[in-house]
PDB file of N, CA and C in Angstrom:
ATOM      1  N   UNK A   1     108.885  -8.680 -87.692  1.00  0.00           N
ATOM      2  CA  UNK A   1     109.622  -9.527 -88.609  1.00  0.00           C
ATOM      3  C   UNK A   1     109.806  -8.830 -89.952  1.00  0.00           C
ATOM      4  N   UNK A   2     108.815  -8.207 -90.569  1.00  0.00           N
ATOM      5  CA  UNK A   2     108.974  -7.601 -91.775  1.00  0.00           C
ATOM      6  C   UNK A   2     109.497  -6.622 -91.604  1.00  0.00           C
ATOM      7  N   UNK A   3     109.644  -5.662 -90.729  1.00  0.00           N
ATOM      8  CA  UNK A   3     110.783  -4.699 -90.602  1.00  0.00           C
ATOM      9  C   UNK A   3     112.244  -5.115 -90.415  1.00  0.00           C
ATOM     10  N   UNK A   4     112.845  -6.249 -89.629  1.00  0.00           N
ATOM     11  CA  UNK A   4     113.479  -6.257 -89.310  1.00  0.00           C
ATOM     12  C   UNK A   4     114.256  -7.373 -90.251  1.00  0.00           C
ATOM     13  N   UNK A   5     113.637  -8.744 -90.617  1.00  0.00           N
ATOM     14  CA  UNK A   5     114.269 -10.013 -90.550  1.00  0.00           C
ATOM     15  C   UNK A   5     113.850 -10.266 -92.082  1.00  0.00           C
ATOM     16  N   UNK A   6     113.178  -9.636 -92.563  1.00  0.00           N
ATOM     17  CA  UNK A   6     112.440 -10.232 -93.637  1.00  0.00           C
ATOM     18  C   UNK A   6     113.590 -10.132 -95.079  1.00  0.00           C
ATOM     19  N   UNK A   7     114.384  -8.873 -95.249  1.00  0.00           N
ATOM     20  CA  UNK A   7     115.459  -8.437 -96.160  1.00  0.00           C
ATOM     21  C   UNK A   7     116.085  -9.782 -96.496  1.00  0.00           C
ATOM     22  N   UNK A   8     116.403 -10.295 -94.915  1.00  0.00           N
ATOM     23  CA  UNK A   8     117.659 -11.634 -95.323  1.00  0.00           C
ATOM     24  C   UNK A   8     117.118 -13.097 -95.483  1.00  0.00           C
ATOM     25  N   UNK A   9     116.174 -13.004 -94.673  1.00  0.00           N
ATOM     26  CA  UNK A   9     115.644 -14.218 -94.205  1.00  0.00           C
ATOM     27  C   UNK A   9     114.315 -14.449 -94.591  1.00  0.00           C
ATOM     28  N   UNK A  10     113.400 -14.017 -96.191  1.00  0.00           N
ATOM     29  CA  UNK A  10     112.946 -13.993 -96.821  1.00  0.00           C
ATOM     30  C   UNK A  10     111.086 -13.666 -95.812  1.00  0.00           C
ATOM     31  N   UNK A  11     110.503 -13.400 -96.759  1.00  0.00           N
ATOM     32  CA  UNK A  11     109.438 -12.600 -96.483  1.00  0.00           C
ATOM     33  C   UNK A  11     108.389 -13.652 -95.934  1.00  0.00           C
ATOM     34  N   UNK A  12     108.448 -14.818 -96.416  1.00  0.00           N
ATOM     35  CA  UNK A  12     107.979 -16.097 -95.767  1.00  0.00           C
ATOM     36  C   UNK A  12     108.928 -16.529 -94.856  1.00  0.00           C
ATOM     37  N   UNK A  13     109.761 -16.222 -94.383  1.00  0.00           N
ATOM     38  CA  UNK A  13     110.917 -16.799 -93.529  1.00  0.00           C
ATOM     39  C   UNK A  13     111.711 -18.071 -93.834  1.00  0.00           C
ATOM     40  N   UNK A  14     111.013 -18.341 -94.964  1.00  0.00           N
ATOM     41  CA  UNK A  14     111.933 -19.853 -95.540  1.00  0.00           C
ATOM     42  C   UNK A  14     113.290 -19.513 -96.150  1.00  0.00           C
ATOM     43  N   UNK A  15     113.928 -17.975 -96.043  1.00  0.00           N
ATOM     44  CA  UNK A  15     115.463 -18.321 -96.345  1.00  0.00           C
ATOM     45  C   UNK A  15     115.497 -17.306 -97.753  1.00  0.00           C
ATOM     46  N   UNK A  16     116.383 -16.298 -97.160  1.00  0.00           N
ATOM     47  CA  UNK A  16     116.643 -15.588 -99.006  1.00  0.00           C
ATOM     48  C   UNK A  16     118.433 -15.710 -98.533  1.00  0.00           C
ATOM     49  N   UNK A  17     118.804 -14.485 -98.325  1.00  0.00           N
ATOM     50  CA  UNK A  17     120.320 -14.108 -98.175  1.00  0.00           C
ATOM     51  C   UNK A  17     120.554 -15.099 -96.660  1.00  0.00           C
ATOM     52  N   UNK A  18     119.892 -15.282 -95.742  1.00  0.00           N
ATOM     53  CA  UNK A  18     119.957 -15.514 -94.493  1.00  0.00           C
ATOM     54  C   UNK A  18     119.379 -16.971 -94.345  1.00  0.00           C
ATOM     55  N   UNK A  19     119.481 -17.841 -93.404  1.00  0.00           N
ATOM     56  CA  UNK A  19     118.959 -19.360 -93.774  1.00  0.00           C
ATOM     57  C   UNK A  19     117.610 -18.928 -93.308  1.00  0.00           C
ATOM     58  N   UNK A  20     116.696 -19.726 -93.349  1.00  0.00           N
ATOM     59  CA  UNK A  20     115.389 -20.600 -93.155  1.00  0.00           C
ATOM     60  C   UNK A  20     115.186 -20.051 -91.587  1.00  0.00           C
ATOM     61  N   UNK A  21     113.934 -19.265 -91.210  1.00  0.00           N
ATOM     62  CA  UNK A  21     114.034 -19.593 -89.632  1.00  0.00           C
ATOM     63  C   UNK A  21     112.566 -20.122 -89.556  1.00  0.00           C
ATOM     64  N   UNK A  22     111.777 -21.174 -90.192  1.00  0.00           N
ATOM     65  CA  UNK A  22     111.085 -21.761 -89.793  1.00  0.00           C
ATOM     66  C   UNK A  22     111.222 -23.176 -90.226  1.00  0.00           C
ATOM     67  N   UNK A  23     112.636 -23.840 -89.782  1.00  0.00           N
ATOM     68  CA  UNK A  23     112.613 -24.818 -89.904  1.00  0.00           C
ATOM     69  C   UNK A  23     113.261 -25.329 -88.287  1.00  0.00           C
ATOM     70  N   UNK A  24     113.308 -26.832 -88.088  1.00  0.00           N
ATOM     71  CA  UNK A  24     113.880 -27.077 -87.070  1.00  0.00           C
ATOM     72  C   UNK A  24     115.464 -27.027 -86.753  1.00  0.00           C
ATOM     73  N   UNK A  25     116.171 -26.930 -87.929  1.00  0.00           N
ATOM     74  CA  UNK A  25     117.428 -26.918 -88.297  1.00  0.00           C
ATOM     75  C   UNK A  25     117.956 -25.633 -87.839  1.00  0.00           C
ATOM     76  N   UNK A  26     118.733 -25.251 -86.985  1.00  0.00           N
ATOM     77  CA  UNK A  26     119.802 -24.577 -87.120  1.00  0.00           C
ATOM     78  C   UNK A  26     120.893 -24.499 -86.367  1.00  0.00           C
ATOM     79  N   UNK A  27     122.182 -23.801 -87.075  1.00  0.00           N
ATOM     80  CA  UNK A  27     123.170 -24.406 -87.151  1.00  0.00           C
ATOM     81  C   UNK A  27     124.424 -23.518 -85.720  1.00  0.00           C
ATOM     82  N   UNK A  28     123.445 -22.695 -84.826  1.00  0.00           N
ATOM     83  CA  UNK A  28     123.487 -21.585 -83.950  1.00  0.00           C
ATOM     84  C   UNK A  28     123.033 -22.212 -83.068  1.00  0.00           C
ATOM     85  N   UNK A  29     121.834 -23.247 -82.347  1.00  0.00           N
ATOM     86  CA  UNK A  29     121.279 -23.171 -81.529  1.00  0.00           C
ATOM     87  C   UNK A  29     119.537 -22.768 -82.069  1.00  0.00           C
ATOM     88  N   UNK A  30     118.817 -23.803 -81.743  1.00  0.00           N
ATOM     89  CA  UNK A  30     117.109 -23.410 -82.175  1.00  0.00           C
ATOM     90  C   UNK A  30     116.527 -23.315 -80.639  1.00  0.00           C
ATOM     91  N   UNK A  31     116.707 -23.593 -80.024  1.00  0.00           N
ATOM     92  CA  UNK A  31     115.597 -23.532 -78.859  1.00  0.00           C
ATOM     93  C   UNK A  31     115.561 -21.874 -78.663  1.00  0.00           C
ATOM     94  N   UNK A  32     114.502 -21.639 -77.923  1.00  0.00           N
ATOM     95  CA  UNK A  32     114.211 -19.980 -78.057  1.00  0.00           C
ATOM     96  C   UNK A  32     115.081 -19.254 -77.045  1.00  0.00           C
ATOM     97  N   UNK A  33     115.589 -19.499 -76.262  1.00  0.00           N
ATOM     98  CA  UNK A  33     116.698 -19.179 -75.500  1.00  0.00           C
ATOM     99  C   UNK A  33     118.015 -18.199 -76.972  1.00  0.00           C
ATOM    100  N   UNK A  34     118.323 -19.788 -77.651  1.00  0.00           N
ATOM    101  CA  UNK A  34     119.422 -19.297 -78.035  1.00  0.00           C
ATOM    102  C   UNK A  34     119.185 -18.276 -79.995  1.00  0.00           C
ATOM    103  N   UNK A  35     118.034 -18.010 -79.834  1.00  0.00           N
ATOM    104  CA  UNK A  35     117.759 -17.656 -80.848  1.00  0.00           C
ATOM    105  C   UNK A  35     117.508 -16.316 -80.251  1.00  0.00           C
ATOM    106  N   UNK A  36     116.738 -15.806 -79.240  1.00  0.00           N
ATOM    107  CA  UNK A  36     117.162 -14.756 -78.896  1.00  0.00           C
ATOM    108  C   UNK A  36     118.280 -14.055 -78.657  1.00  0.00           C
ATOM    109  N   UNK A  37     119.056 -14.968 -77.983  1.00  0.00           N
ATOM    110  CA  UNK A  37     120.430 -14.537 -77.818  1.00  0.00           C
ATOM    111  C   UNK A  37     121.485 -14.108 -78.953  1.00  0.00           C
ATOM    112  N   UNK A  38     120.974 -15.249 -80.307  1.00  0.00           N
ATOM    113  CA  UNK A  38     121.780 -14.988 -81.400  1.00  0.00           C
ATOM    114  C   UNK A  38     120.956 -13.418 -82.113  1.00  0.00           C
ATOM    115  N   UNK A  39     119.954 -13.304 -82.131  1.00  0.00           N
ATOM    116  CA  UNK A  39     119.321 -11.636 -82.675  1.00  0.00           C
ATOM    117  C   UNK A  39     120.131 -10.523 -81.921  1.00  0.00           C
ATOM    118  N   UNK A  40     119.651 -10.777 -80.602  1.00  0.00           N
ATOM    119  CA  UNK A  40     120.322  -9.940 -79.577  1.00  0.00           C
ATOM    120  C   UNK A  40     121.549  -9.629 -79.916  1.00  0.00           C
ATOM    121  N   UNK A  41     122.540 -10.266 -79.769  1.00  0.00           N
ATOM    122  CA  UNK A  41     123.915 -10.482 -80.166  1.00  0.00           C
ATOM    123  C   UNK A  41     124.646 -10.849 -81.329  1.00  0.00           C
ATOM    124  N   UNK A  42     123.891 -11.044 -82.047  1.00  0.00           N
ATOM    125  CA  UNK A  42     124.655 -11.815 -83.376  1.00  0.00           C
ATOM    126  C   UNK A  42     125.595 -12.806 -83.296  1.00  0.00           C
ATOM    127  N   UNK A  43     126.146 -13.172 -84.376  1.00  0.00           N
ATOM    128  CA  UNK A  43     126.399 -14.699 -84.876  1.00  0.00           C
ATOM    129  C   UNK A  43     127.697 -14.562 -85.525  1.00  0.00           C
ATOM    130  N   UNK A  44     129.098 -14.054 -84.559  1.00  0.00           N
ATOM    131  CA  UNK A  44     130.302 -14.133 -85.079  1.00  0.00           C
ATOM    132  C   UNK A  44     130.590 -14.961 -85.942  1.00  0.00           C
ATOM    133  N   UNK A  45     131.604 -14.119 -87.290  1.00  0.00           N
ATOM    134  CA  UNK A  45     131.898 -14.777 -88.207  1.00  0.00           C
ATOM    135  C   UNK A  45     130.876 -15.316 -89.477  1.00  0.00           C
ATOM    136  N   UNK A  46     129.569 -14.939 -89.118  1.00  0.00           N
ATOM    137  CA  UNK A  46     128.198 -15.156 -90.248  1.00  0.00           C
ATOM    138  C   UNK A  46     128.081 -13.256 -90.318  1.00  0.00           C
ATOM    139  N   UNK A  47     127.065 -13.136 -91.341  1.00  0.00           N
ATOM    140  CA  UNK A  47     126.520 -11.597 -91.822  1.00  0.00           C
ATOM    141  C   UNK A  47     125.340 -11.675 -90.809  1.00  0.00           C
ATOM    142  N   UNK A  48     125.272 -12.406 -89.463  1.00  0.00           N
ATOM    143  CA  UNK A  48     124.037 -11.881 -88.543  1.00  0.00           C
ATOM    144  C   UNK A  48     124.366 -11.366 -87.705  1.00  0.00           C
ATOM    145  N   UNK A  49     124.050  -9.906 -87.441  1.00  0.00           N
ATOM    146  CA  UNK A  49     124.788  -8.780 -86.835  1.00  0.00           C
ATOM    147  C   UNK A  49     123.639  -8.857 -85.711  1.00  0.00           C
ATOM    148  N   UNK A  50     123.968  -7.744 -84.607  1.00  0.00           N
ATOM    149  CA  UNK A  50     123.796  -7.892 -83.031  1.00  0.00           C
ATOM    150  C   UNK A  50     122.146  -6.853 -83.409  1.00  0.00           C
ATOM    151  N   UNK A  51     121.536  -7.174 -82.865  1.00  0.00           N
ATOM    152  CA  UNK A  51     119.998  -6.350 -82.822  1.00  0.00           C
ATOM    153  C   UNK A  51     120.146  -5.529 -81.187  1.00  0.00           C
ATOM    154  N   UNK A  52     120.588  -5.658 -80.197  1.00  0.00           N
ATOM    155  CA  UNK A  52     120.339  -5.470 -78.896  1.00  0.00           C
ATOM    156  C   UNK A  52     119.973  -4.064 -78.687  1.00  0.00           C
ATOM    157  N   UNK A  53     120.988  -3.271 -79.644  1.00  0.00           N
ATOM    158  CA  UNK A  53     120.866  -1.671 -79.667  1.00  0.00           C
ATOM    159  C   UNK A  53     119.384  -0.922 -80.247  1.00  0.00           C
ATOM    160  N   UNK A  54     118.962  -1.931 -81.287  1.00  0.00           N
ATOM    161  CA  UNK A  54     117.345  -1.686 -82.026  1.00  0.00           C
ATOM    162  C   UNK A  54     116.069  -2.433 -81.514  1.00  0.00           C
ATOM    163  N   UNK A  55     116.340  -3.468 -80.969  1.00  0.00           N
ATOM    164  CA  UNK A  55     115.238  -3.936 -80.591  1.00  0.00           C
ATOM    165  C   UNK A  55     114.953  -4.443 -78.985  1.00  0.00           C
ATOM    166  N   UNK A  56     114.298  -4.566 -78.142  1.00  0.00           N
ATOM    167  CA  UNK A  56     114.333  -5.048 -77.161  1.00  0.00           C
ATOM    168  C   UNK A  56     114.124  -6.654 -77.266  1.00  0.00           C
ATOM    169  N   UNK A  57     114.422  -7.091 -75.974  1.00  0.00           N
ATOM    170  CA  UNK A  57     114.015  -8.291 -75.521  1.00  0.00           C
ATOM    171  C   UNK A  57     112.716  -8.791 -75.751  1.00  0.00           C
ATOM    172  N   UNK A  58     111.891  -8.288 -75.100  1.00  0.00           N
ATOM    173  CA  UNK A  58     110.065  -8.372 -75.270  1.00  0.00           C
ATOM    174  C   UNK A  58     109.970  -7.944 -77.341  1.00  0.00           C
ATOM    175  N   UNK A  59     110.715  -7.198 -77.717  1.00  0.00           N
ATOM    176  CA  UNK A  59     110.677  -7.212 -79.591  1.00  0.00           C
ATOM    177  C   UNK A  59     111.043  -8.677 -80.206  1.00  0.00           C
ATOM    178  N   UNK A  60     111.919  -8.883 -79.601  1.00  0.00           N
ATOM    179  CA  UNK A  60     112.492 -10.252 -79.965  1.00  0.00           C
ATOM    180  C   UNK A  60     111.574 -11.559 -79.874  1.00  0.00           C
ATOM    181  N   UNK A  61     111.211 -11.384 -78.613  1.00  0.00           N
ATOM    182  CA  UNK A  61     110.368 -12.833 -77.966  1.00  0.00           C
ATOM    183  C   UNK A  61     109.107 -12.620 -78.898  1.00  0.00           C
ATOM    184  N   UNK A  62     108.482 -11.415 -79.313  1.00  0.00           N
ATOM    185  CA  UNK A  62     107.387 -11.274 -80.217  1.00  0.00           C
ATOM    186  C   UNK A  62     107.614 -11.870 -81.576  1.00  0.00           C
ATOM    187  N   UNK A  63     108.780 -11.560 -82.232  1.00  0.00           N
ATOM    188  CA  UNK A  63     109.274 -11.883 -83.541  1.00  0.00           C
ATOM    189  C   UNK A  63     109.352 -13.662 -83.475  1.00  0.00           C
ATOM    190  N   UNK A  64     110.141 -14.221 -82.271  1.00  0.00           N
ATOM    191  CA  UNK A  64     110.157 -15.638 -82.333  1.00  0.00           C
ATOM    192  C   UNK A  64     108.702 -16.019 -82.249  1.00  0.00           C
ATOM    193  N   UNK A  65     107.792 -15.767 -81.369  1.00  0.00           N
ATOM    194  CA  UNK A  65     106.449 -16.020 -81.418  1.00  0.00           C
ATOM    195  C   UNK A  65     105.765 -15.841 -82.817  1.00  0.00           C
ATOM    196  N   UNK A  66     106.053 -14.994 -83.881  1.00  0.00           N
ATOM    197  CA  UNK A  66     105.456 -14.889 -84.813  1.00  0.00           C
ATOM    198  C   UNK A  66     106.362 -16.162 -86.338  1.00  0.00           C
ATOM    199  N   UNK A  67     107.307 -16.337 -85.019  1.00  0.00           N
ATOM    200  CA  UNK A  67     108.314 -17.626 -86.391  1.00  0.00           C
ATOM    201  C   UNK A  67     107.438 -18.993 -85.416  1.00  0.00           C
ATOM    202  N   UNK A  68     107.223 -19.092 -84.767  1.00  0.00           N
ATOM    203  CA  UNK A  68     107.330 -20.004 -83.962  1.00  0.00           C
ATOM    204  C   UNK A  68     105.580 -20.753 -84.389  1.00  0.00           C
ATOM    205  N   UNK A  69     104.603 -19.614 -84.518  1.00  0.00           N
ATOM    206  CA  UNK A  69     103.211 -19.941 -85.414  1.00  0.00           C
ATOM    207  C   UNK A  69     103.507 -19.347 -86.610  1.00  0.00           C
ATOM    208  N   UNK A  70     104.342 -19.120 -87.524  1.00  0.00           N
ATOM    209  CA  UNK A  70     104.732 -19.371 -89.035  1.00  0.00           C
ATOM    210  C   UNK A  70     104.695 -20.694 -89.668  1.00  0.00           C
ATOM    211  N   UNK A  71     105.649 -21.816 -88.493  1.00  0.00           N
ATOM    212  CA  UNK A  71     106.259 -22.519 -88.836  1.00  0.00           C
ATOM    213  C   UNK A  71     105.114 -23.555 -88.570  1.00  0.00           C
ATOM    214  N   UNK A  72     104.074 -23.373 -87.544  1.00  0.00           N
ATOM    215  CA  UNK A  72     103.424 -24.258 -87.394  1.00  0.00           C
ATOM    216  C   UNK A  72     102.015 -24.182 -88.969  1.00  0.00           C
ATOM    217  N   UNK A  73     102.161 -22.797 -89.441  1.00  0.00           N
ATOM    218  CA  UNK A  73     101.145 -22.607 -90.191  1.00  0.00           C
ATOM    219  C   UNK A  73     101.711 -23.681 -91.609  1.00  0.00           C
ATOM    220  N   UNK A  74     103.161 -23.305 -91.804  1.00  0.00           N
ATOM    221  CA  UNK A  74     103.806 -23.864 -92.847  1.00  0.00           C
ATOM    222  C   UNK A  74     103.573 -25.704 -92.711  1.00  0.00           C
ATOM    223  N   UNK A  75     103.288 -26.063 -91.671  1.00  0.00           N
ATOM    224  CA  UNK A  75     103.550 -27.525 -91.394  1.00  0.00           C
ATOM    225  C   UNK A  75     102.253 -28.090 -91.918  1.00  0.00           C
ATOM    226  N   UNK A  76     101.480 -27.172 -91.351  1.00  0.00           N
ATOM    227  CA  UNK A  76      99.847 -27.581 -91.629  1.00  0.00           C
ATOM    228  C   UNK A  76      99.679 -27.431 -93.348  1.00  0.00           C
ATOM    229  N   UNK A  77     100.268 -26.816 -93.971  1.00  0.00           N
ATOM    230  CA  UNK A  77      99.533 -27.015 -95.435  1.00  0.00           C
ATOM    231  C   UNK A  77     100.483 -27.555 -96.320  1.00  0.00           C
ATOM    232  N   UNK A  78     101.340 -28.070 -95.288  1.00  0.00           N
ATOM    233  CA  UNK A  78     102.322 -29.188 -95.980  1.00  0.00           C
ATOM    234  C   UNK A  78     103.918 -28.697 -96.722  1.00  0.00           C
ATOM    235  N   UNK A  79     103.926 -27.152 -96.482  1.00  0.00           N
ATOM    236  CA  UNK A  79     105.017 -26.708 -96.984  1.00  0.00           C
ATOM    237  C   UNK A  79     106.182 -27.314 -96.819  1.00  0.00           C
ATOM    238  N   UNK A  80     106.273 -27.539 -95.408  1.00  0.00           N
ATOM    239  CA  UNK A  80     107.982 -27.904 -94.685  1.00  0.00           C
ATOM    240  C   UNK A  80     107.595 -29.151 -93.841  1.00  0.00           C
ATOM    241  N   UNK A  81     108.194 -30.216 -93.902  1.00  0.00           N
ATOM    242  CA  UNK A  81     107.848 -31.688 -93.127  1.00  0.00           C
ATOM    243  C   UNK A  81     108.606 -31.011 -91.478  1.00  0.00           C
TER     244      UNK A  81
END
Protein backbone atom coordinates (compact mmCIF):
# COMPACT_ATOMS: atom_id res chain seq x y z
CA UNK A 1 0.00 0.00 0.00
CA UNK A 2 2.67 2.52 0.82
CA UNK A 3 4.46 1.91 -2.27
CA UNK A 4 1.83 1.87 -4.38
CA UNK A 5 -1.60 3.60 -3.17
CA UNK A 6 -0.50 5.76 -0.51
CA UNK A 7 0.66 9.10 -3.00
CA UNK A 8 -3.20 9.42 -3.89
CA UNK A 9 -5.12 7.82 -1.50
CA UNK A 10 -3.42 9.18 1.58
CA UNK A 11 -1.03 7.42 3.93
CA UNK A 12 -3.89 6.47 6.34
CA UNK A 13 -6.02 5.59 3.37
CA UNK A 14 -8.72 8.06 4.36
CA UNK A 15 -8.34 10.04 0.98
CA UNK A 16 -5.66 12.73 -0.26
CA UNK A 17 -5.74 13.26 -4.27
CA UNK A 18 -7.71 9.84 -4.59
CA UNK A 19 -11.04 9.09 -2.44
CA UNK A 20 -11.10 7.25 0.91
CA UNK A 21 -10.48 3.41 0.54
CA UNK A 22 -11.43 2.60 3.98
CA UNK A 23 -14.72 3.52 3.92
CA UNK A 24 -17.84 1.57 2.81
CA UNK A 25 -18.63 4.05 0.10
CA UNK A 26 -17.55 3.69 -3.25
CA UNK A 27 -18.54 5.00 -6.20
CA UNK A 28 -16.76 1.95 -8.63
CA UNK A 29 -17.99 -1.00 -6.89
CA UNK A 30 -16.65 -1.98 -3.00
CA UNK A 31 -16.97 -5.60 -2.73
CA UNK A 32 -13.43 -7.15 -3.21
CA UNK A 33 -14.10 -8.61 -6.49
CA UNK A 34 -14.58 -5.22 -7.96
CA UNK A 35 -11.90 -3.40 -6.27
CA UNK A 36 -9.47 -5.65 -7.55
CA UNK A 37 -10.62 -5.41 -10.79
CA UNK A 38 -10.71 -1.56 -10.61
CA UNK A 39 -6.53 -1.58 -9.41
CA UNK A 40 -5.99 -4.18 -11.95
CA UNK A 41 -7.58 -2.22 -14.63
CA UNK A 42 -8.35 1.12 -13.70
CA UNK A 43 -11.26 3.39 -13.56
CA UNK A 44 -12.02 5.03 -17.07
CA UNK A 45 -12.47 8.57 -17.18
CA UNK A 46 -11.11 9.06 -13.19
CA UNK A 47 -6.94 9.59 -12.65
CA UNK A 48 -7.07 5.64 -11.47
CA UNK A 49 -4.87 4.12 -13.90
CA UNK A 50 -4.55 0.17 -14.63
CA UNK A 51 -1.89 -1.60 -12.05
CA UNK A 52 -2.06 -5.15 -13.96
CA UNK A 53 1.40 -4.53 -15.67
CA UNK A 54 3.11 -3.71 -11.88
CA UNK A 55 1.45 -5.66 -9.64
CA UNK A 56 -0.01 -9.08 -9.53
CA UNK A 57 -3.22 -10.46 -8.50
CA UNK A 58 -2.01 -12.20 -5.16
CA UNK A 59 -0.21 -8.08 -4.75
CA UNK A 60 -3.53 -6.80 -4.98
CA UNK A 61 -5.60 -9.26 -2.78
CA UNK A 62 -2.67 -8.45 -0.11
CA UNK A 63 -3.14 -4.62 -0.41
CA UNK A 64 -7.14 -5.10 -0.07
CA UNK A 65 -6.43 -7.33 2.97
CA UNK A 66 -4.31 -4.67 4.48
CA UNK A 67 -7.45 -1.92 3.62
CA UNK A 68 -9.82 -4.34 4.62
CA UNK A 69 -8.04 -4.59 8.60
CA UNK A 70 -7.25 -0.72 8.24
CA UNK A 71 -10.69 -0.07 8.12
CA UNK A 72 -11.63 -2.35 10.78
CA UNK A 73 -8.73 -0.78 12.98
CA UNK A 74 -10.21 2.78 12.06
CA UNK A 75 -13.79 1.63 13.26
CA UNK A 76 -12.53 0.43 16.54
CA UNK A 77 -11.07 3.77 17.82
CA UNK A 78 -13.89 5.51 16.46
CA UNK A 79 -12.32 7.28 13.49
CA UNK A 80 -14.92 6.39 10.67
CA UNK A 81 -18.68 5.19 11.78
Amino acid sequence: YAQRCAFCHGGDAMGAKGPALVTDTFRHGGCDHDIVRNVLKGIPGTQMGAFASSLSRDEVLKILAYLRHRESQLRQAGKID
